[in-house]
Protein backbone atom coordinates (compact mmCIF):
# COMPACT_ATOMS: atom_id res chain seq x y z
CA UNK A 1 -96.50 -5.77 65.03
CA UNK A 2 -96.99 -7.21 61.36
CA UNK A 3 -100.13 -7.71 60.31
CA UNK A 4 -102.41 -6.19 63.05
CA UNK A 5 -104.73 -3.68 62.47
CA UNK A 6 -103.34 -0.21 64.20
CA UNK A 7 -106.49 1.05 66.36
CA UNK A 8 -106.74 4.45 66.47
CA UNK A 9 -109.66 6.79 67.88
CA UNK A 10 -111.81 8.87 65.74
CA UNK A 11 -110.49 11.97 67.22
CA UNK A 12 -106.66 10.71 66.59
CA UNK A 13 -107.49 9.64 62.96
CA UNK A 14 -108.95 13.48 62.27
CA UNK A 15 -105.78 14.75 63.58
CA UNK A 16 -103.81 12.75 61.24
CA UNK A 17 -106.15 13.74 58.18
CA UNK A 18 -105.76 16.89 59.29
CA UNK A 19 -101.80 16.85 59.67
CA UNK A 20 -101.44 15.43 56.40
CA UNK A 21 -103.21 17.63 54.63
CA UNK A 22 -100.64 20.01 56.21
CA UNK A 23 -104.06 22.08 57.78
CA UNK A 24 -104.20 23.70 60.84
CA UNK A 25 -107.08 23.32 63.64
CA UNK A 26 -107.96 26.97 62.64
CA UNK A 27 -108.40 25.97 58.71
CA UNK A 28 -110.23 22.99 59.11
CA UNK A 29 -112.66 24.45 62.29
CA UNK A 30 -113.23 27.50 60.02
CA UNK A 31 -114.27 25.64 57.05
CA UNK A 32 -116.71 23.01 59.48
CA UNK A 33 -117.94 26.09 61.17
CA UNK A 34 -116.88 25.36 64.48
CA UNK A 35 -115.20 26.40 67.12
CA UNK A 36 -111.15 25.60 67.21
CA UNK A 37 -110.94 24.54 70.68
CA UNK A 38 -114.21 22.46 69.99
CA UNK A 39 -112.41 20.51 67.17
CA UNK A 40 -109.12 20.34 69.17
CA UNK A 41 -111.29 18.42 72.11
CA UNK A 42 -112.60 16.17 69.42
CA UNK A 43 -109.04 15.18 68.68
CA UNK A 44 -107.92 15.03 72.60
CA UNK A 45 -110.96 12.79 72.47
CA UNK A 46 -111.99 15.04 75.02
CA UNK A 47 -115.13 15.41 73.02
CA UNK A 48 -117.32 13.72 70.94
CA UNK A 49 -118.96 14.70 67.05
CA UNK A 50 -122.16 15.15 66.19
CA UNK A 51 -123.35 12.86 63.57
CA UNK A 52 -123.29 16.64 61.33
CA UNK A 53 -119.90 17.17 61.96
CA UNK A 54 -119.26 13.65 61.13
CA UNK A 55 -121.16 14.34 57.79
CA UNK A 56 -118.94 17.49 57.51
CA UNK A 57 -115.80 16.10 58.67
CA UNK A 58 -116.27 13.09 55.61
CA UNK A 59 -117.17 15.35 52.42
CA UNK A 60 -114.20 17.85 54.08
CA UNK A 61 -111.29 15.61 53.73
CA UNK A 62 -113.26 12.85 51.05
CA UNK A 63 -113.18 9.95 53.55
CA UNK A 64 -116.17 7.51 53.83
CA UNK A 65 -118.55 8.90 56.52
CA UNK A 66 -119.59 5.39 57.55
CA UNK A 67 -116.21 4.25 58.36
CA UNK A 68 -116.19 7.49 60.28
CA UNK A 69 -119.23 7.03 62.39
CA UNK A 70 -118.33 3.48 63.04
CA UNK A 71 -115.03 4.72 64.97
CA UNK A 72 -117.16 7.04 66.71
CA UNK A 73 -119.79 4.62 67.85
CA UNK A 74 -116.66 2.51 68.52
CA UNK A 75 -115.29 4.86 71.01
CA UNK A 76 -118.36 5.55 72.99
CA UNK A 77 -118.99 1.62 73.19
CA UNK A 78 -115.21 1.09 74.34
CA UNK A 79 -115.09 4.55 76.86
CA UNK A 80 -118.12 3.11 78.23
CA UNK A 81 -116.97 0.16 78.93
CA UNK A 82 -113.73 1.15 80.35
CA UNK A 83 -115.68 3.74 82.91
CA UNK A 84 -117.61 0.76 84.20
CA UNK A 85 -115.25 -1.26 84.23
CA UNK A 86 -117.42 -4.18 82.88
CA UNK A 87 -116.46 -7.01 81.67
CA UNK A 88 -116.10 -7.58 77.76
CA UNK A 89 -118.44 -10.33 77.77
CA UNK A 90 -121.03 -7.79 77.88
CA UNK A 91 -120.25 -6.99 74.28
CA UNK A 92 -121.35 -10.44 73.37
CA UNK A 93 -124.40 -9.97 75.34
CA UNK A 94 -125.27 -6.66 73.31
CA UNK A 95 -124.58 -8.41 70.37
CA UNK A 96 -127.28 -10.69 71.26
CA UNK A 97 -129.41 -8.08 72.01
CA UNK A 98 -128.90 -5.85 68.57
CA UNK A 99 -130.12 -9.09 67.00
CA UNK A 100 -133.33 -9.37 69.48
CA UNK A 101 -134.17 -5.48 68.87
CA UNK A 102 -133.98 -5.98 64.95
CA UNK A 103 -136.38 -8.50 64.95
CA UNK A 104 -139.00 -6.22 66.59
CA UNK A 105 -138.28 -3.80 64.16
CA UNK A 106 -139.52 -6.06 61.14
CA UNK A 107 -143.06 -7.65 62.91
């Protein structure tokens, strides 16, 4: 498929900055101060980061921590809608509805 964006999840993208980096789950869990099995869940996907860990996980392997959280946030919008198997027009509707909240933020 040329020219589409490859979607991957946040846990799958840590296991490939983690593979190519030629680290194992032990190294990198060690260095985050976590638990191995903890960080191998994250990468099943099994298990989701705190936004510290994503913090961690960013200045670990130098990768922007915003693109990071977005593919988190991304995940639980997308596993959440694929447990309630809702329709994706209700993205549209929350889209509508981030732009309602933000305006009664600023009055």
């Amino acid at each position: 498929m040329t020219g589409s964006k490859q979607f991957t999840t946040f846990g799958e993208h840590l296991r490939v900055l983690r593979e190519e980096a030629r680290l194992t789950l032990r190294e990198v869990s060690g260095s985050l101060q976590i638990d191995p099995s903890l960080l191998a869940r994250i990468e099943r996907n099994e298990r989701q980061p705190t936004k510290k860990l994503i913090k961690d996980i960013s200045a670990y392997f130098k990768v922007n921590e915003k693109k990071l959280l977005t593919e988190v946030l991304s995940d639980q919008i997308a596993y959440k809608i694929l447990d309630e198997e809702a329709d994706l027009n209700i993205l549209k509707i929350a889209e509508q509805k981030v732009s309602y909240l933000k305006t009664l933020r600023h009055e």
